[in-house]
N, C-alpha and C. Protein backbone atom coordinates (compact mmCIF):
# COMPACT_ATOMS: atom_id res chain seq x y z
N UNK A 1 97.10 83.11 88.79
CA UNK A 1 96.02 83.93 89.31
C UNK A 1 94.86 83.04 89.76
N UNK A 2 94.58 82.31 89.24
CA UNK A 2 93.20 80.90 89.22
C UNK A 2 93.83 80.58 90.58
N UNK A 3 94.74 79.62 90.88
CA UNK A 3 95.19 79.43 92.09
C UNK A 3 95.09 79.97 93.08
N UNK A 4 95.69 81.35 92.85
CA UNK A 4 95.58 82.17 94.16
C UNK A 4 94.02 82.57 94.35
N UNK A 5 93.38 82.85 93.32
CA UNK A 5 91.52 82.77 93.65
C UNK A 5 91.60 81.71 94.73
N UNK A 6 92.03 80.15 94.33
CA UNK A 6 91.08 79.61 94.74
C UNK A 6 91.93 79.15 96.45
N UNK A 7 93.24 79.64 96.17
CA UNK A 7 93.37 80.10 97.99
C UNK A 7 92.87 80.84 98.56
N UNK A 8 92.59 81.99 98.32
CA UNK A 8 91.86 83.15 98.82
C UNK A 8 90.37 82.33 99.21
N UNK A 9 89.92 81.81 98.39
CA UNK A 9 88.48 81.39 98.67
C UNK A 9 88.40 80.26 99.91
N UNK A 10 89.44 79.19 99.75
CA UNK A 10 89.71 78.29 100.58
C UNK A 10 90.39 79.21 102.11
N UNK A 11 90.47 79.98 102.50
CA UNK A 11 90.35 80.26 104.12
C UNK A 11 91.93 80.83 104.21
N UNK A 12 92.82 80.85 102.91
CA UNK A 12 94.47 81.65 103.02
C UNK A 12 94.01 83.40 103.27
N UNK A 13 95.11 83.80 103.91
CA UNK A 13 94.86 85.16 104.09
C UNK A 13 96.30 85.90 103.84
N UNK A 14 96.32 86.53 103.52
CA UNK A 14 97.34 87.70 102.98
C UNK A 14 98.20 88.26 104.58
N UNK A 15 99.32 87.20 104.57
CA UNK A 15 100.21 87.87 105.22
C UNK A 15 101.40 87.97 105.57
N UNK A 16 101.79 89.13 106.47
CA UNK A 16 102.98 89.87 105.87
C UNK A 16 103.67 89.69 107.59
N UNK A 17 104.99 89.62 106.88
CA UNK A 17 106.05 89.69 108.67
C UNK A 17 107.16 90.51 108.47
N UNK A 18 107.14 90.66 109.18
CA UNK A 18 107.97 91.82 109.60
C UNK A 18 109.73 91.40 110.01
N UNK A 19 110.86 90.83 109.78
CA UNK A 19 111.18 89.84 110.06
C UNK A 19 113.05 90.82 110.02
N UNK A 20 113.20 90.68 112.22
CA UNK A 20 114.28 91.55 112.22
C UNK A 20 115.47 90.59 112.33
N UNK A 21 116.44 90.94 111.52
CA UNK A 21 117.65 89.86 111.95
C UNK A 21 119.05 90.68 112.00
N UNK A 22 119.86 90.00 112.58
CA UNK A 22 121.45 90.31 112.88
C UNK A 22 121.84 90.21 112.10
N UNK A 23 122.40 91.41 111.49
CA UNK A 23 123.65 91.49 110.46
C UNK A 23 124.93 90.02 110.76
N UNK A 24 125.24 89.09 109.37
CA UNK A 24 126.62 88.52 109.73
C UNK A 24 127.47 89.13 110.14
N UNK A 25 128.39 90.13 109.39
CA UNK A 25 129.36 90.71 110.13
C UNK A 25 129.18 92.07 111.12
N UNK A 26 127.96 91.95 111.17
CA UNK A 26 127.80 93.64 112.39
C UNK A 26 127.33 92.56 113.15
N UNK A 27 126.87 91.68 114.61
CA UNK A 27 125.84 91.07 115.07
C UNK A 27 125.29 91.93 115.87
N UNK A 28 125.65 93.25 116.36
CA UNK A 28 124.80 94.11 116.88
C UNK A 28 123.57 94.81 116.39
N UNK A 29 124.15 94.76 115.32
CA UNK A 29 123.05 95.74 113.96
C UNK A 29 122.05 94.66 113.49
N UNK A 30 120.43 95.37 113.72
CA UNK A 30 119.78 94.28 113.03
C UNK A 30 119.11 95.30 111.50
N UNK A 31 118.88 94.15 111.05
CA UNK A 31 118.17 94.59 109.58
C UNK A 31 116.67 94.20 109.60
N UNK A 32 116.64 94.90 108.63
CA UNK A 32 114.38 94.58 108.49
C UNK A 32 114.35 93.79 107.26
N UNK A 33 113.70 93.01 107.07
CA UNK A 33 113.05 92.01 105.57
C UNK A 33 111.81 92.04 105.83
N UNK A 34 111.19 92.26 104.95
CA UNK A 34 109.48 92.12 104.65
C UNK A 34 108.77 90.34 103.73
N UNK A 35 108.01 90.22 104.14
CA UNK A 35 107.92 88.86 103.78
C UNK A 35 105.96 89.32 103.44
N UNK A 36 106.12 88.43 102.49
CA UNK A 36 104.40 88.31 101.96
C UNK A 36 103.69 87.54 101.63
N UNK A 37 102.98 86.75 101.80
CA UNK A 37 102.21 85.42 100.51
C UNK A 37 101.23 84.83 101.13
N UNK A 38 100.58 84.39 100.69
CA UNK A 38 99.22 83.67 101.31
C UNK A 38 99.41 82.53 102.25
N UNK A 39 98.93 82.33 103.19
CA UNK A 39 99.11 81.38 103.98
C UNK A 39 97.11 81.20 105.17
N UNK A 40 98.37 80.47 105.90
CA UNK A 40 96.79 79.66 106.94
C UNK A 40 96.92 79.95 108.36
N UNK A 41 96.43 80.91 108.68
CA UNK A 41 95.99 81.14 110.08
C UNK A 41 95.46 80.23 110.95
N UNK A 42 95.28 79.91 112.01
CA UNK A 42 97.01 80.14 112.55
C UNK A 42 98.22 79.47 112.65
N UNK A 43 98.02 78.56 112.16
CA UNK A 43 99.20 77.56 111.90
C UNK A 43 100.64 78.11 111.22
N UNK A 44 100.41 78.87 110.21
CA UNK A 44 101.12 79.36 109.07
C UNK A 44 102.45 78.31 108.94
N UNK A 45 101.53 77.95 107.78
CA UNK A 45 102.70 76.47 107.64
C UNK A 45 103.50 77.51 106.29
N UNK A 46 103.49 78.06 105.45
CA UNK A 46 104.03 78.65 104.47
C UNK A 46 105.25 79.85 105.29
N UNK A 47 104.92 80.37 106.43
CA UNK A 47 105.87 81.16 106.89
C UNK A 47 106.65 80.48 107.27
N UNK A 48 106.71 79.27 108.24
CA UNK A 48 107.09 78.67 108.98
C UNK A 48 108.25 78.19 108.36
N UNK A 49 107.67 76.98 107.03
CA UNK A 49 108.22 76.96 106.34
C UNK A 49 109.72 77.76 105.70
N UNK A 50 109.24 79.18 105.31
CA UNK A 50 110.53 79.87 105.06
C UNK A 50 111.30 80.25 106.38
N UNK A 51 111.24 80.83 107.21
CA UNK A 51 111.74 80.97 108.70
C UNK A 51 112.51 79.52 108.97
N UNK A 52 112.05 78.62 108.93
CA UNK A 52 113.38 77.07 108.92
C UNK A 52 114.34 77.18 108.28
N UNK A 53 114.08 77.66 106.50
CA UNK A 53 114.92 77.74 105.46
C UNK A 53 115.83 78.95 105.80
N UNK A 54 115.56 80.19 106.62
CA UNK A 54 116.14 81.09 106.97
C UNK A 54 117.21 80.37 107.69
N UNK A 55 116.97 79.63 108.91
CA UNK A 55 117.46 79.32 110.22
C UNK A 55 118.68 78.61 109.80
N UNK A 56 118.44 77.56 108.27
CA UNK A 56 119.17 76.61 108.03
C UNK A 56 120.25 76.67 107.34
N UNK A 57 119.89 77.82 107.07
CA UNK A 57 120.33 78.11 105.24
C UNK A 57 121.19 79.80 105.41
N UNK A 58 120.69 80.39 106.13
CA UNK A 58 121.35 82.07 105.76
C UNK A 58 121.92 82.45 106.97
N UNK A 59 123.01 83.13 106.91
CA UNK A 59 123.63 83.62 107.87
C UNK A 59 123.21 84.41 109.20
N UNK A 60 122.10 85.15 108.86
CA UNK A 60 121.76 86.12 110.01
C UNK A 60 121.22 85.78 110.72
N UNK A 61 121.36 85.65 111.82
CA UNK A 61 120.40 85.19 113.03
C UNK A 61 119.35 85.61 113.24
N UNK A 62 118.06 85.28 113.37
CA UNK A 62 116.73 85.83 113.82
C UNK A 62 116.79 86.69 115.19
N UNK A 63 116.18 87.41 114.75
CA UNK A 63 116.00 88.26 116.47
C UNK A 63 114.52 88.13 116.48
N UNK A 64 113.34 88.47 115.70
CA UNK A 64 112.26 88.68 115.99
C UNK A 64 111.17 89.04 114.82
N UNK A 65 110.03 88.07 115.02
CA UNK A 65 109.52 88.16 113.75
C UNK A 65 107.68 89.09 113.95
N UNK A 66 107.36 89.57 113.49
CA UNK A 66 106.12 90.28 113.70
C UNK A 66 105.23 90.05 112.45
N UNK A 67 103.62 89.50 112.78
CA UNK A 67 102.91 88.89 111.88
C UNK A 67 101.90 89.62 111.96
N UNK A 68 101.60 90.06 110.54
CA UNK A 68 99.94 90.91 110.67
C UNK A 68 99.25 90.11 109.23
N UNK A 69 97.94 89.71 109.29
CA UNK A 69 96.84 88.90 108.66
C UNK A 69 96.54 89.77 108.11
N UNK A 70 95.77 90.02 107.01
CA UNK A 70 94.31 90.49 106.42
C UNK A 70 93.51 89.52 104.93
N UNK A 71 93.00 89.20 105.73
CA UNK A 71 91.24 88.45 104.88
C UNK A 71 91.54 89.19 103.37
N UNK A 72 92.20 88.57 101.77
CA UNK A 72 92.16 89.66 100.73
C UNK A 72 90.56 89.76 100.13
N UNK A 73 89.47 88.59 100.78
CA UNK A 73 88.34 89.09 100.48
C UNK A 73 87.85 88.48 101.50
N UNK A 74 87.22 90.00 101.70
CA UNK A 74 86.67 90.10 102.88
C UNK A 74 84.61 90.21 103.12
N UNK A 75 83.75 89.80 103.72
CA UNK A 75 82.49 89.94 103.14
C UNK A 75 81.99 91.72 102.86
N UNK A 76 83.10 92.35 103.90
CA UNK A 76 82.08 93.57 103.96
C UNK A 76 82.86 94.43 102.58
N UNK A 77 83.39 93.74 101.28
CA UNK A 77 84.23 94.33 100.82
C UNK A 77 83.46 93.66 99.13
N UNK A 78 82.25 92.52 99.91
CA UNK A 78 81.37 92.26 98.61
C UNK A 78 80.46 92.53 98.62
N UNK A 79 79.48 93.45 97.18
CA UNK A 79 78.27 93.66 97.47
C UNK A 79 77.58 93.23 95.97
N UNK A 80 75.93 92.92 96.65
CA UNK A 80 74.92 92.58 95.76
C UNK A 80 74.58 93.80 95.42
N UNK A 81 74.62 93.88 94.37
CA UNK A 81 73.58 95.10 93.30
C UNK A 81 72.26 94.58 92.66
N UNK A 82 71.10 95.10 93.01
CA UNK A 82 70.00 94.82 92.60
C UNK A 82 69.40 95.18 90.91
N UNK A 83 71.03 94.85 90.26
CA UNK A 83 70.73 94.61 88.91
C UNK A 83 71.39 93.73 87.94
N UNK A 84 70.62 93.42 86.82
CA UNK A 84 71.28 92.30 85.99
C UNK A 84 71.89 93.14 84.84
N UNK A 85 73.12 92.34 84.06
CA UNK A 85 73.31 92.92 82.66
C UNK A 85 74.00 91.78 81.97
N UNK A 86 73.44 91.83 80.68
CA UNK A 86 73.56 91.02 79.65
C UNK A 86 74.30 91.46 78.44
N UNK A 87 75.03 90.34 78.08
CA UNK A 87 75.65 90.85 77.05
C UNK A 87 75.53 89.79 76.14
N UNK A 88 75.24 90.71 74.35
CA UNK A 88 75.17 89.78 73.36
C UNK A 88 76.40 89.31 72.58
């Protein structure tokens, strides 16, 4: 959890692909996989990363991958409260 704080803080953003591929034995038929984890806009070396390991490693051929971002903290999602509290 500490970690992922301190990606979140360092500029990673929460995102997700959409990721359609060809069945091995159907190659007409594609399938959907969902993919998730913090990474670096725009480079996304962490997707990228798995998408090689896909390419190298698993049977189904890529057809097409779809990438959506979101900021998991975002500024308009922090607020100052104009009060203190203490605890003994």
């Amino acid at each position: 959890m500490e970690d992922s704080l301190a990606k979140r803080i360092d500029g990673y953003k929460l995102t997700t692909a959409e990721i359609l591929y060809h069945l091995p034995d159907h190659p007409s038929v594609l399938q959907t996989f969902l993919w998730q984890d913090l990474d670096i806009v725009p480079r996304f070396p962490i997707l990228t990363k798995f998408l090689d390991y896909w390419s190298g490693h698993l049977d189904g051929k890529l057809h097409s991958v779809r990438v959506a971002v979101r900021g998991v903290i975002a500024p308009t999602e922090l607020k100052v409260y104009g009060a203190e509290l203490r605890m003994h």
